[in-house]
PDB file of N, CA and C in Angstrom:
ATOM      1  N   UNK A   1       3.401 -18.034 -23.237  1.00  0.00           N
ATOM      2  CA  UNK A   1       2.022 -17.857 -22.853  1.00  0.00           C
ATOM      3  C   UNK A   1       1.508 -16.568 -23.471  1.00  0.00           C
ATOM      4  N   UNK A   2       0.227 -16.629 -23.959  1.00  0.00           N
ATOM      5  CA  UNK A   2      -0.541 -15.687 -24.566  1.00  0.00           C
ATOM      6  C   UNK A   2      -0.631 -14.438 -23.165  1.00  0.00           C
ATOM      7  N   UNK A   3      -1.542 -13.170 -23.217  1.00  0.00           N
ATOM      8  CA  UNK A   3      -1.469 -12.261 -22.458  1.00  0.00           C
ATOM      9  C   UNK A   3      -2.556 -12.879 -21.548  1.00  0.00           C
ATOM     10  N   UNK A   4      -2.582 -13.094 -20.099  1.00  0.00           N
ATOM     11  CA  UNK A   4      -3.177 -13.401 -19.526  1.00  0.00           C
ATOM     12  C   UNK A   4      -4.099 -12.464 -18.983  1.00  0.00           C
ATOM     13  N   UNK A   5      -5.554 -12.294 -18.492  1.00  0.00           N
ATOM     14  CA  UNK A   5      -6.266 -11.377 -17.805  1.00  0.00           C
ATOM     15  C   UNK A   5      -6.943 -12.257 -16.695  1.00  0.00           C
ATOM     16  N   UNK A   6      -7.423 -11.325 -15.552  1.00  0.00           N
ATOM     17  CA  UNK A   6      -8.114 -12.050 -14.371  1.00  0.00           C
ATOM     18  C   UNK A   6      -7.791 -11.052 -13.296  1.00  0.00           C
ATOM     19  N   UNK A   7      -9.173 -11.901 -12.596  1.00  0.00           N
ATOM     20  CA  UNK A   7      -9.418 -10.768 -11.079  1.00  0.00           C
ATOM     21  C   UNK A   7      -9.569 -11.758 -10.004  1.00  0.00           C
ATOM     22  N   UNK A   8      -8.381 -11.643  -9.041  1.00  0.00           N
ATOM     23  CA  UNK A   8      -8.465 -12.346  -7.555  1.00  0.00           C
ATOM     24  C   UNK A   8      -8.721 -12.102  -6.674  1.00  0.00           C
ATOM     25  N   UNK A   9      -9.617 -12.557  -5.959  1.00  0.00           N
ATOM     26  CA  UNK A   9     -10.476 -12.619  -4.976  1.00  0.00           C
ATOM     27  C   UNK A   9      -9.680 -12.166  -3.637  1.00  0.00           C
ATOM     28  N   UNK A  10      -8.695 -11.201  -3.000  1.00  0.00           N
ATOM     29  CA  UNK A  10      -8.024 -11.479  -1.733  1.00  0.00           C
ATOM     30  C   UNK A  10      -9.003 -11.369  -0.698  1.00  0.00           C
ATOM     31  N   UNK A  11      -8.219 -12.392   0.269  1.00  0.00           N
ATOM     32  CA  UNK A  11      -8.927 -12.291   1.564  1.00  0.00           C
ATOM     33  C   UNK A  11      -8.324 -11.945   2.671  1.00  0.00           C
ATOM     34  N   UNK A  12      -8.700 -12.380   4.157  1.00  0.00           N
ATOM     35  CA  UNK A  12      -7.616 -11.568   5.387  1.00  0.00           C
ATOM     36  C   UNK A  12      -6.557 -12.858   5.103  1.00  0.00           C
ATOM     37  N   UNK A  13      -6.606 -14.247   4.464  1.00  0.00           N
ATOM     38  CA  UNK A  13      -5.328 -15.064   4.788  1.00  0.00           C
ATOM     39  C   UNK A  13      -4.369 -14.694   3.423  1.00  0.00           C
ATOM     40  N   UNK A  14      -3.078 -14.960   2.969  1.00  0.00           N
ATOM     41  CA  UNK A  14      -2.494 -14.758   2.374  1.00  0.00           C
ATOM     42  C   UNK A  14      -2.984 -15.458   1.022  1.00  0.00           C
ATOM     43  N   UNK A  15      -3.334 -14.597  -0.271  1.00  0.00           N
ATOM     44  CA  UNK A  15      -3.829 -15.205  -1.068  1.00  0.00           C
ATOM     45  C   UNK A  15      -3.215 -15.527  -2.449  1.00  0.00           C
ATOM     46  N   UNK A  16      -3.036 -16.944  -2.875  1.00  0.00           N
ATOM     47  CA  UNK A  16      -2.109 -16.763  -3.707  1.00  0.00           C
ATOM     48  C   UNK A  16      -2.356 -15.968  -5.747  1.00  0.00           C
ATOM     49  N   UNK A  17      -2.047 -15.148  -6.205  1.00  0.00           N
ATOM     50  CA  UNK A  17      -2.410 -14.216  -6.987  1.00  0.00           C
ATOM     51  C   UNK A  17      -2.006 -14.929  -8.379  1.00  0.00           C
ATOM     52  N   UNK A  18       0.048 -14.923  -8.507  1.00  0.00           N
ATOM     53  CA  UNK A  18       0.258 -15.997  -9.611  1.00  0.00           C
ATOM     54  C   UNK A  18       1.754 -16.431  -9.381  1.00  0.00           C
ATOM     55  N   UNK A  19       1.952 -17.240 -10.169  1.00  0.00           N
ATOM     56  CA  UNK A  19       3.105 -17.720 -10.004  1.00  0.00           C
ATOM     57  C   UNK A  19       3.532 -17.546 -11.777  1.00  0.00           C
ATOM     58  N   UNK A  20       5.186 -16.974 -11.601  1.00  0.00           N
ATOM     59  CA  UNK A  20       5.797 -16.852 -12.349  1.00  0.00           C
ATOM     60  C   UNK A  20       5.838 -18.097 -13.183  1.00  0.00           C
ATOM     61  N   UNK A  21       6.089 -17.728 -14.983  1.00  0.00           N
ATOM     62  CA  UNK A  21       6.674 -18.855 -15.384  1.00  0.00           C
ATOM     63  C   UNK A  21       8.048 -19.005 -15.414  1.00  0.00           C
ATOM     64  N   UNK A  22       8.438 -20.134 -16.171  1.00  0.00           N
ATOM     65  CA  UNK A  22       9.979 -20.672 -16.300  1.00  0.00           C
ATOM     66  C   UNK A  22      10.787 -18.923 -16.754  1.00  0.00           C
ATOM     67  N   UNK A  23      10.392 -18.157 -17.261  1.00  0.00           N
ATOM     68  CA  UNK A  23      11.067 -17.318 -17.693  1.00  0.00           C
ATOM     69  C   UNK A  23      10.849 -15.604 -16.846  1.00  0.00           C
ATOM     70  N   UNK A  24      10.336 -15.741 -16.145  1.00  0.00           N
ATOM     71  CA  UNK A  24       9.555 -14.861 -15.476  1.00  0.00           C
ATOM     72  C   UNK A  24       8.544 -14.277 -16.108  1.00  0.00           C
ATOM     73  N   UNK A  25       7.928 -13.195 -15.286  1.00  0.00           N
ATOM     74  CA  UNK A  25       6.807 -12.572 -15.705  1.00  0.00           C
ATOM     75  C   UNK A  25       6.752 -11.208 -15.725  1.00  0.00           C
ATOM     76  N   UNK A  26       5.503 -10.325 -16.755  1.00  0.00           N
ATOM     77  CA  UNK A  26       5.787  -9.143 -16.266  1.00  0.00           C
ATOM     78  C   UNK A  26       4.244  -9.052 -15.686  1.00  0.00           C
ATOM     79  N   UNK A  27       3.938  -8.313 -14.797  1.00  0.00           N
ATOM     80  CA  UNK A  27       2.319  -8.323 -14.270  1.00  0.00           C
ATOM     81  C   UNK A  27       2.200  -6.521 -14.351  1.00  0.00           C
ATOM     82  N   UNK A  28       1.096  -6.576 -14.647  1.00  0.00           N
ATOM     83  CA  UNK A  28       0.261  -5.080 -14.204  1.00  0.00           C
ATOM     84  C   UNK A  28      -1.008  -5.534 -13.567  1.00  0.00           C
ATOM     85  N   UNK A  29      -1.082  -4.792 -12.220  1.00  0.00           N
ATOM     86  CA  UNK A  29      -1.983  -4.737 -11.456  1.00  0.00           C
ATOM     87  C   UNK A  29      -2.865  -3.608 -11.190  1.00  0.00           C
ATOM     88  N   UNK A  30      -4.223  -3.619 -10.976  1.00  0.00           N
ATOM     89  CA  UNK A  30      -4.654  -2.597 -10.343  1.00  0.00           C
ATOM     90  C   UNK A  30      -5.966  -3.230  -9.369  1.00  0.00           C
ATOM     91  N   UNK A  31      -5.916  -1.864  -8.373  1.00  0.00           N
ATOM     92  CA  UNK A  31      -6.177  -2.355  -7.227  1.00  0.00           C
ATOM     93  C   UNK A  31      -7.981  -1.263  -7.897  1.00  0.00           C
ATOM     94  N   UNK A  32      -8.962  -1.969  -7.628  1.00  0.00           N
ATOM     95  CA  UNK A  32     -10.580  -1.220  -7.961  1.00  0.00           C
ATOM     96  C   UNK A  32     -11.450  -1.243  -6.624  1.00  0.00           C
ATOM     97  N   UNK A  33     -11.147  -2.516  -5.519  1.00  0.00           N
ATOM     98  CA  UNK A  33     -11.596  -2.591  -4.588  1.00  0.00           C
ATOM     99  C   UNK A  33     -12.289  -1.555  -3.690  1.00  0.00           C
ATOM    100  N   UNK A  34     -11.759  -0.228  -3.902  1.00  0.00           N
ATOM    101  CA  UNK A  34     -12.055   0.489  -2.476  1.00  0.00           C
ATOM    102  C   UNK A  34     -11.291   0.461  -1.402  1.00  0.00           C
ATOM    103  N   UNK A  35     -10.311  -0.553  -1.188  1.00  0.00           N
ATOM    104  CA  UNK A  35      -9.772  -0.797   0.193  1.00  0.00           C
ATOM    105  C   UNK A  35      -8.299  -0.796  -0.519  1.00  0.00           C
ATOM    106  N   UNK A  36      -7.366  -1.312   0.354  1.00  0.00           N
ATOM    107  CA  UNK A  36      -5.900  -1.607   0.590  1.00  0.00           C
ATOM    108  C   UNK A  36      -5.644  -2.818   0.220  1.00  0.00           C
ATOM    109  N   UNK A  37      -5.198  -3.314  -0.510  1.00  0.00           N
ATOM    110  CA  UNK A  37      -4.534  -4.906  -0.614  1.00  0.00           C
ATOM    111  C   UNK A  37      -3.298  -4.405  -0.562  1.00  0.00           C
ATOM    112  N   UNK A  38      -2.670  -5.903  -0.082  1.00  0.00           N
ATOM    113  CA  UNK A  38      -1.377  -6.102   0.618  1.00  0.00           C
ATOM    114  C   UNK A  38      -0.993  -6.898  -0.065  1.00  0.00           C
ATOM    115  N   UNK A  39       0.201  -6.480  -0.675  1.00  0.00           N
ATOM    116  CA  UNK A  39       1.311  -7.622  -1.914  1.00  0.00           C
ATOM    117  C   UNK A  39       2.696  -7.926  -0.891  1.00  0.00           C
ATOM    118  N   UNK A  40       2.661  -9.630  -1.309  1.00  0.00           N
ATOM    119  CA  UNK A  40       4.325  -9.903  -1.154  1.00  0.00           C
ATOM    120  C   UNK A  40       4.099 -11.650  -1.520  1.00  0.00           C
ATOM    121  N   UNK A  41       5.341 -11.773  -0.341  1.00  0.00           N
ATOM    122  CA  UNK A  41       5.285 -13.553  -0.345  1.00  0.00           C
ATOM    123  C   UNK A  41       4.148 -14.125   0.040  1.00  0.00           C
ATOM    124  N   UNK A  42       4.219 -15.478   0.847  1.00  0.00           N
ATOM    125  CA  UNK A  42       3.604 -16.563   0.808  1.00  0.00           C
ATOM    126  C   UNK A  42       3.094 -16.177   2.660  1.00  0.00           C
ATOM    127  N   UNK A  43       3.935 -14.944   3.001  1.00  0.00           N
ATOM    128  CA  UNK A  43       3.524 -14.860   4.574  1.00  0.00           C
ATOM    129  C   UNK A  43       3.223 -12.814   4.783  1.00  0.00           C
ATOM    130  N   UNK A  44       2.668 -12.741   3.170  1.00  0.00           N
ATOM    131  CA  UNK A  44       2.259 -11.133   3.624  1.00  0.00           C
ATOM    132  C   UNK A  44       1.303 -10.865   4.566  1.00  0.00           C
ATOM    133  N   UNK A  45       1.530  -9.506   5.337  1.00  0.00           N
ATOM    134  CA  UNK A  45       0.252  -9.110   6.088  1.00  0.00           C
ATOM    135  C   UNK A  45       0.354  -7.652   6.151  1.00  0.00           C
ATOM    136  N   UNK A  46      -0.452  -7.120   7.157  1.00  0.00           N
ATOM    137  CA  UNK A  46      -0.643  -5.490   6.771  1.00  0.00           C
ATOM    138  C   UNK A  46       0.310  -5.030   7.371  1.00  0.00           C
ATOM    139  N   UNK A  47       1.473  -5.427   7.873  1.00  0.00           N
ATOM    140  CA  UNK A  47       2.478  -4.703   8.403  1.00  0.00           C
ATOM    141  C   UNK A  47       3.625  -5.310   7.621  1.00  0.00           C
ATOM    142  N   UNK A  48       3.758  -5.992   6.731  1.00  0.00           N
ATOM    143  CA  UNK A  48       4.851  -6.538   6.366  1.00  0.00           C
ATOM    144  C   UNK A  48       4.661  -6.316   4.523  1.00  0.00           C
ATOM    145  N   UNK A  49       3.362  -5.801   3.968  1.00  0.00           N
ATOM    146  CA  UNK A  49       3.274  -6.131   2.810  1.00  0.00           C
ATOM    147  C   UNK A  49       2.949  -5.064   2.020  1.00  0.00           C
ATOM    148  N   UNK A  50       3.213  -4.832   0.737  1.00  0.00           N
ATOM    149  CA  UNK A  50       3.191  -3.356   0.005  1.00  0.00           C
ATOM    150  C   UNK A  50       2.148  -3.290  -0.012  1.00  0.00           C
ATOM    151  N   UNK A  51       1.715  -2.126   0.296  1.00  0.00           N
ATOM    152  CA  UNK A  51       0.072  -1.399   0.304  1.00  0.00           C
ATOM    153  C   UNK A  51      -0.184  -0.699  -1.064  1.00  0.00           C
ATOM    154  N   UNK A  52      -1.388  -1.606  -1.558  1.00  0.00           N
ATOM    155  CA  UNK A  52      -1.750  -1.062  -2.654  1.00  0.00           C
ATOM    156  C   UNK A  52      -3.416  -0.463  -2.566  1.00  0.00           C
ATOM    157  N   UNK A  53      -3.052   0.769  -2.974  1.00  0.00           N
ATOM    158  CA  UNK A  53      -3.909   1.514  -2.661  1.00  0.00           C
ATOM    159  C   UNK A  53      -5.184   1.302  -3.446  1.00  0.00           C
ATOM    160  N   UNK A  54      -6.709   1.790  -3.147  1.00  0.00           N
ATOM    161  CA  UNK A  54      -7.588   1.683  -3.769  1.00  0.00           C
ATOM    162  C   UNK A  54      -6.997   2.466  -5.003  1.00  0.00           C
ATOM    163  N   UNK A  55      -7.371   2.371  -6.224  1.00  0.00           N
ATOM    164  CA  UNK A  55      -7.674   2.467  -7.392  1.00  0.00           C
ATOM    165  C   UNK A  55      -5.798   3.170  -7.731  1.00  0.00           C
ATOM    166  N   UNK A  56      -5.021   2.845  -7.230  1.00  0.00           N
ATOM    167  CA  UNK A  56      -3.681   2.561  -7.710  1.00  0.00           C
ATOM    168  C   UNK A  56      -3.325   1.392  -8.875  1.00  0.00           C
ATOM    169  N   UNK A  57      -2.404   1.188  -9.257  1.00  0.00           N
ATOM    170  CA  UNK A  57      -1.795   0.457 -10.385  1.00  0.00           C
ATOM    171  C   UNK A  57      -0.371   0.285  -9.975  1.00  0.00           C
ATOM    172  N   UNK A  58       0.192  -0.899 -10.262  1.00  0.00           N
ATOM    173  CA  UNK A  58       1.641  -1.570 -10.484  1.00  0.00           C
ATOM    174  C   UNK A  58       2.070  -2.095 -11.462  1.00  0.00           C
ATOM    175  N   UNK A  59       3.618  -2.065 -11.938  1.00  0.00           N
ATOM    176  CA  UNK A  59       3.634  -2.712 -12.937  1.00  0.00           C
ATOM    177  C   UNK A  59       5.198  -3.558 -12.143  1.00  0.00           C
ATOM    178  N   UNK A  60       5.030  -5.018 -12.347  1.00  0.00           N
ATOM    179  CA  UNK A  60       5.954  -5.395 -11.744  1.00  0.00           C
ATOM    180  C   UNK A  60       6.402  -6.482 -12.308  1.00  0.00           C
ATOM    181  N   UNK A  61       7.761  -7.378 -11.935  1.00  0.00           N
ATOM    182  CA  UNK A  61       8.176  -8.249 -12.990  1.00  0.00           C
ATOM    183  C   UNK A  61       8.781  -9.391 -11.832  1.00  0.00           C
ATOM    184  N   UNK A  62       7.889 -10.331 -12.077  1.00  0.00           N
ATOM    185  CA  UNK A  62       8.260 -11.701 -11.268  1.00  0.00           C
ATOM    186  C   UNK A  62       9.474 -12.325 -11.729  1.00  0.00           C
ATOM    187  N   UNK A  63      10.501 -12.952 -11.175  1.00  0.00           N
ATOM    188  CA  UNK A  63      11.529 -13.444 -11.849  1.00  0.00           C
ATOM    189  C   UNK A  63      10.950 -15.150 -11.646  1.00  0.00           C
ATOM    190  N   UNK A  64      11.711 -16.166 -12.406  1.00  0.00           N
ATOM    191  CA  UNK A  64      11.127 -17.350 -12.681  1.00  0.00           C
ATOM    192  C   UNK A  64      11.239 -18.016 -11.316  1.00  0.00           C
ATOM    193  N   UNK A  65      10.227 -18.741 -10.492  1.00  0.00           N
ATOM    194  CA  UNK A  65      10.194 -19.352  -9.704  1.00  0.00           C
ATOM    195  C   UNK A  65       9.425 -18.647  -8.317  1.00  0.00           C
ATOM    196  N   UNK A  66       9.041 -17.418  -8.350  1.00  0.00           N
ATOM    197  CA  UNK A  66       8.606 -16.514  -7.385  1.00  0.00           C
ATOM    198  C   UNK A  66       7.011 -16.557  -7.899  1.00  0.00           C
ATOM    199  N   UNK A  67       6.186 -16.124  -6.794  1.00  0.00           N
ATOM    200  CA  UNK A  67       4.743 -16.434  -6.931  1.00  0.00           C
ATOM    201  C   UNK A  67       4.355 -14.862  -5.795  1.00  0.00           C
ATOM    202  N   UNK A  68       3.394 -14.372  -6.220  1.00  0.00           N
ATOM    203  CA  UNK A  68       2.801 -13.462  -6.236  1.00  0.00           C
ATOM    204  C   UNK A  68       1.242 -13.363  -4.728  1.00  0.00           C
ATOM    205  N   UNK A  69       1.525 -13.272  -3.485  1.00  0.00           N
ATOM    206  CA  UNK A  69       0.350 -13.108  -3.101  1.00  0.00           C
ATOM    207  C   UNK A  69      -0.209 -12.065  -2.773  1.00  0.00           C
ATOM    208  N   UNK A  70      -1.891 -11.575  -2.178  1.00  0.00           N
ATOM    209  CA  UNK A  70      -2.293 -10.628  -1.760  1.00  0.00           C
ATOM    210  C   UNK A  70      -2.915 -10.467  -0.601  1.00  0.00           C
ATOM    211  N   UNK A  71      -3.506  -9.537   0.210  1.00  0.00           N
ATOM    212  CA  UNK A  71      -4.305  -9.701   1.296  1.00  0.00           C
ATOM    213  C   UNK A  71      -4.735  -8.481   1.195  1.00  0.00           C
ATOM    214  N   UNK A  72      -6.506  -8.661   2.039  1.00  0.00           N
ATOM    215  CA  UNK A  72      -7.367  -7.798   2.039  1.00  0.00           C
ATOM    216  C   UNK A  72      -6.678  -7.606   3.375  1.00  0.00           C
ATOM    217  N   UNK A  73      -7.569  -6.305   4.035  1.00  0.00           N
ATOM    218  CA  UNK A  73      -7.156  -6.014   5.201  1.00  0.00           C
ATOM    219  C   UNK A  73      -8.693  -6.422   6.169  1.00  0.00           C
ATOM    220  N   UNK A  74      -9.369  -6.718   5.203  1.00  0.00           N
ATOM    221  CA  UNK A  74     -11.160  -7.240   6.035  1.00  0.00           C
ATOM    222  C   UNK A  74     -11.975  -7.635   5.068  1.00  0.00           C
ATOM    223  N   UNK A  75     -12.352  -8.220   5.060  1.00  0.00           N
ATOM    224  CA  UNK A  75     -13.093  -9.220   4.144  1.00  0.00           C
ATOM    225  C   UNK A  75     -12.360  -9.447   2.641  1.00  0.00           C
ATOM    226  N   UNK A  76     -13.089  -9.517   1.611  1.00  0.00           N
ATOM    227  CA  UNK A  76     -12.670 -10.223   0.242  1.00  0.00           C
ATOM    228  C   UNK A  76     -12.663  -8.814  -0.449  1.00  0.00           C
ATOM    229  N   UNK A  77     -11.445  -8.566  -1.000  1.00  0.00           N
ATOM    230  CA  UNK A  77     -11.231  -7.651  -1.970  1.00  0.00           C
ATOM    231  C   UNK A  77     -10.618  -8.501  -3.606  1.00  0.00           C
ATOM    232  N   UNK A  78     -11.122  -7.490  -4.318  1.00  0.00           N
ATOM    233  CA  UNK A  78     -10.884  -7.594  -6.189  1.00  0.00           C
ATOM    234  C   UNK A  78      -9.204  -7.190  -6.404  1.00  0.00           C
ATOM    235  N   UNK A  79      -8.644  -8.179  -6.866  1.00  0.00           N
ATOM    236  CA  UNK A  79      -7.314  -7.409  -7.566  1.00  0.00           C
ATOM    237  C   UNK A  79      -7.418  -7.806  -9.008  1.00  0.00           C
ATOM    238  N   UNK A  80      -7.435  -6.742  -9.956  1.00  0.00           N
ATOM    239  CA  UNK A  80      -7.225  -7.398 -11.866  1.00  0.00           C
ATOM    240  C   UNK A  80      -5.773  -7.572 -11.808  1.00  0.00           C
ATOM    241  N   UNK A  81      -5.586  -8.307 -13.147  1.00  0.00           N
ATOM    242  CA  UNK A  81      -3.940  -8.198 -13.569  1.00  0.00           C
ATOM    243  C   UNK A  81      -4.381  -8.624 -14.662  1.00  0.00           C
ATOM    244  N   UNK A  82      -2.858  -8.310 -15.528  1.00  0.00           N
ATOM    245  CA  UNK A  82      -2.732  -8.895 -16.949  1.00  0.00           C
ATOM    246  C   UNK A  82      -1.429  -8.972 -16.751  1.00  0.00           C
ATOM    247  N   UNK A  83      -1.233 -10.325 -17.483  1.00  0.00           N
ATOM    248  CA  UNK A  83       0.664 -10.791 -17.162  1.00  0.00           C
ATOM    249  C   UNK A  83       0.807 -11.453 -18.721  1.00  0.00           C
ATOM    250  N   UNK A  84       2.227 -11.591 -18.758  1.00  0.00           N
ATOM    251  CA  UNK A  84       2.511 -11.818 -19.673  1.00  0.00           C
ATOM    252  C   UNK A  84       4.116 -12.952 -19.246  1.00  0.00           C
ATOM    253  N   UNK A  85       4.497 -13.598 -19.960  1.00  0.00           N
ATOM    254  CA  UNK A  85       5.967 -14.485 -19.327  1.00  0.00           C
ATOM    255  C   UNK A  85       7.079 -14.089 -20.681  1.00  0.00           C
ATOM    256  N   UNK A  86       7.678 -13.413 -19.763  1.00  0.00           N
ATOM    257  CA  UNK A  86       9.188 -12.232 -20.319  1.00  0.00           C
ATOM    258  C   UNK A  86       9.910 -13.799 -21.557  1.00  0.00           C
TER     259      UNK A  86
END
């Protein structure tokens, strides 16, 4: 896959962000929102999920078969990424 770009919409339910390919992935994230989004599985929340701070950055690497979600902590927050499959 070519370099992917895009901005997801999180909300208060667990939102799904991306899913790895067959080979995994590498993602860079940054958080522009203003608020906190919350990274993990398929059952993150604000006590269970990495807090990404307003205008912080990640760089992280999905292994093949793992999928990527987020959560606002109140209404709809912006997450960018650009990924790429390792």
């Amino acid at each position: 896959m070519a370099l992917l770009s895009k901005v997801v919409s999180c909300t208060t339910s667990p939102t799904l962000v991306f899913n790895a390919g067959a080979s995994g992935s590498l993602m860079n994230l940054h958080n522009s929102s203003g608020a906190v989004i919350y990274l993990g599985g398929s059952d993150v929340s604000s006590t269970n999920g990495y807090h990404l701070n307003s205008a912080e950055s990640l760089t992280l690497t999905l292994l093949p078969g793992n999928s990527l979600y987020g959560r606002a902590g109140s209404g709809t927050k912006d997450l960018a990424f650009f990924v790429q499959d390792l």
